[in-house]
Every structure is written in structure tokens, then in C-alpha cells.
C-alpha atoms as a PDB file:
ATOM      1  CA  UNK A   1      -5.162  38.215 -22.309  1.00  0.00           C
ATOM      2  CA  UNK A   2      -4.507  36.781 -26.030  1.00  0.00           C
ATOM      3  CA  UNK A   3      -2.847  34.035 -24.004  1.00  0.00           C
ATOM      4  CA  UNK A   4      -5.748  32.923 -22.163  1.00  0.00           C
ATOM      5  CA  UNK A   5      -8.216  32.908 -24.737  1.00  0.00           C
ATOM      6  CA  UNK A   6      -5.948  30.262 -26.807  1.00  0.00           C
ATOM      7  CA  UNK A   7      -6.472  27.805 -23.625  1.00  0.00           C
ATOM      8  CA  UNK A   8      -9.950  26.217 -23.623  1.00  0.00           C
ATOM      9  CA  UNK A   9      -9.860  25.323 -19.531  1.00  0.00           C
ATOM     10  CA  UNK A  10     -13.210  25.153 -17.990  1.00  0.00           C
ATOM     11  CA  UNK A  11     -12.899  27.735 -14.835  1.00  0.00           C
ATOM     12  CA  UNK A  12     -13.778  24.410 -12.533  1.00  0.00           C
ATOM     13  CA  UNK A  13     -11.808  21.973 -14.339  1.00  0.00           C
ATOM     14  CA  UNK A  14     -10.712  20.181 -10.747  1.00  0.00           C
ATOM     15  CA  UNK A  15     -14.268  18.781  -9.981  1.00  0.00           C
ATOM     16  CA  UNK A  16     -14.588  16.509 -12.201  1.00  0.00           C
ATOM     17  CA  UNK A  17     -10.931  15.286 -12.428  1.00  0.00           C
ATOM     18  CA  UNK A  18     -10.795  14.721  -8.181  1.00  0.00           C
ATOM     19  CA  UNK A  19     -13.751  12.347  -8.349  1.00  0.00           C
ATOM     20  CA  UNK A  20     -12.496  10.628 -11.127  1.00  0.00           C
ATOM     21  CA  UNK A  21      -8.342  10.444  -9.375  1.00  0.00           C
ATOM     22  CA  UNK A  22      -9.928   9.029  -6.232  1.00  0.00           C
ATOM     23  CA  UNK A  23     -11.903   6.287  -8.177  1.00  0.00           C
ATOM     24  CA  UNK A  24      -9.445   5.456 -10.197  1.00  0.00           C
ATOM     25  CA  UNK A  25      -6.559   5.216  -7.171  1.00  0.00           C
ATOM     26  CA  UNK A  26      -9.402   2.608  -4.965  1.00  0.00           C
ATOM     27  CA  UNK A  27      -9.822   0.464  -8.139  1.00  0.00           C
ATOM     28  CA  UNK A  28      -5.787   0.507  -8.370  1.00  0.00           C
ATOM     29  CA  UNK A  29      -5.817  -0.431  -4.584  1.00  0.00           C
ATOM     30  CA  UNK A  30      -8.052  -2.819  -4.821  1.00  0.00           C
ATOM     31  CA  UNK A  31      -6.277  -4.240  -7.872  1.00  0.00           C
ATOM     32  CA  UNK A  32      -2.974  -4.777  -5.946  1.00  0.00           C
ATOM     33  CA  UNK A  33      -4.724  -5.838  -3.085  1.00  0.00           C
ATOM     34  CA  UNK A  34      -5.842  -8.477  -4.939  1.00  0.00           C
ATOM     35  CA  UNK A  35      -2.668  -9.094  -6.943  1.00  0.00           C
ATOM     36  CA  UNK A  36      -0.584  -9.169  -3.496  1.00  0.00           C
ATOM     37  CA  UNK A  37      -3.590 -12.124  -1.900  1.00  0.00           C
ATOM     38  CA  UNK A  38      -3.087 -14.554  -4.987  1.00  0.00           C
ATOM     39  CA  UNK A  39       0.739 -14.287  -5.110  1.00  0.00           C
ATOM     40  CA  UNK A  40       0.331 -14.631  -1.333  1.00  0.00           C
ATOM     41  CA  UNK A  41      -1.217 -17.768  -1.305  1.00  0.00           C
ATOM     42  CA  UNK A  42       0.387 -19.294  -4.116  1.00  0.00           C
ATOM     43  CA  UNK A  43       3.577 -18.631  -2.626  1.00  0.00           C
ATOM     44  CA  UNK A  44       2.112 -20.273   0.970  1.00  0.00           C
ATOM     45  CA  UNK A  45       1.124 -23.273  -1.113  1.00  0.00           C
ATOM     46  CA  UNK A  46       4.216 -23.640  -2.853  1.00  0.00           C
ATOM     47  CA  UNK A  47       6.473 -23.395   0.558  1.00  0.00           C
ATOM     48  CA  UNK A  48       3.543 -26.099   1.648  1.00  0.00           C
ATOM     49  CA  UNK A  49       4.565 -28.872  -0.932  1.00  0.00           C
ATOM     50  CA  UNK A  50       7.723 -30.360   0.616  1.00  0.00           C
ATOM     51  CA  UNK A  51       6.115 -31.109   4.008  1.00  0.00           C
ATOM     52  CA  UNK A  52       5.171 -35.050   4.967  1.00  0.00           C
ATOM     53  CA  UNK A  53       1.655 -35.446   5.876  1.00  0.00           C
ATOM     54  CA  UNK A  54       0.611 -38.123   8.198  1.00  0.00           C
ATOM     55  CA  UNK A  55      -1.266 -40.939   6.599  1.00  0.00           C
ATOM     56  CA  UNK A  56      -3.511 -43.091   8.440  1.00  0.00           C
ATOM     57  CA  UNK A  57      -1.763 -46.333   7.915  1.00  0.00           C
ATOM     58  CA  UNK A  58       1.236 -44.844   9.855  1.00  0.00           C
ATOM     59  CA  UNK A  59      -0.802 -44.540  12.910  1.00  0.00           C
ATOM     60  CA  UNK A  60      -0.955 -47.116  15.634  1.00  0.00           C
ATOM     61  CA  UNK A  61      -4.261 -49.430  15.307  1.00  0.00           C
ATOM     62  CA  UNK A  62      -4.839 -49.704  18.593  1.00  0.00           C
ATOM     63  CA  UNK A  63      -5.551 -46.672  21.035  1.00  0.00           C
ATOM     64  CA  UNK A  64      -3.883 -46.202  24.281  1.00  0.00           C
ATOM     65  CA  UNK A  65      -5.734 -47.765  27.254  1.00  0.00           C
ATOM     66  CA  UNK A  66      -9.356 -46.507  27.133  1.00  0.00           C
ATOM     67  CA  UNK A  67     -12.125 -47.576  29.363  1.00  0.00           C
ATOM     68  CA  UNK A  68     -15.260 -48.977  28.094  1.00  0.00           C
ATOM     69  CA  UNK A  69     -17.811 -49.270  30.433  1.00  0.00           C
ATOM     70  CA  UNK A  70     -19.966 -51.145  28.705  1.00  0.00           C
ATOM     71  CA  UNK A  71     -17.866 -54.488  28.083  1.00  0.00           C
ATOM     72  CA  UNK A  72     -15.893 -56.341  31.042  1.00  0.00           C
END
């Protein structure tokens, strides 16, 4: 009994401190989550660099045979 009265514990110390776990863990999640969406699309971008894109001037001028109905 000498014991218990050196402790200072509320008799419902878990209320408080399971709100305040949960809120903390979403922040954390949401935290990585965020973390893990930048890394994943500067990674994508990097890998992205090296390919050739297709300019404009590389493309034929002409189109393939189209109809116009409006000129002979």
C-alpha cells in the first residue's frame, strides 16, 4: 500500500493516451504516405529522362491519302 501511494497514476490514465496514440499513428501514416508519393514520382521522372520524344520536325509533312471533298 506504501507502494502505491508513491505512484501518482490517474485510475483512467488509458483514455486520454488511446486518443492521443491513434492521432498520432494517422498523422505518421499520412506522413509516409506522403513521403512514399514524392519519392515515387521523383523516381518515375528520373527513370523518364533517358527516353527520345518525338519532335514535330521528325514527322512526315504530308498525311497519308485523305479525301477532301471539298476540292477536286
Amino acid at each position: 500500500m506504501a507502494q502505491s501511494m508513491l505512484l501518482d497514476a490517474a485510475p483512467d490514465a488509458g483514455g486520454m493516451g488511446g486518443v492521443l496514440a491513434v492521432v498520432l499513428l494517422v498523422m505518421g501514416l499520412i506522413v509516409l504516405l506522403a513521403v512514399g508519393l514524392v519519392l515515387f514520382l521523383w523516381y518515375r521522372k528520373r527513370s523518364l529522362r533517358g527516353l527520345e520524344v518525338i519532335r514535330p520536325d521528325i514527322l512526315p509533312t504530308e498525311p497519308a491519302q485523305t479525301s477532301k471533298p471539298n476540292q477536286p
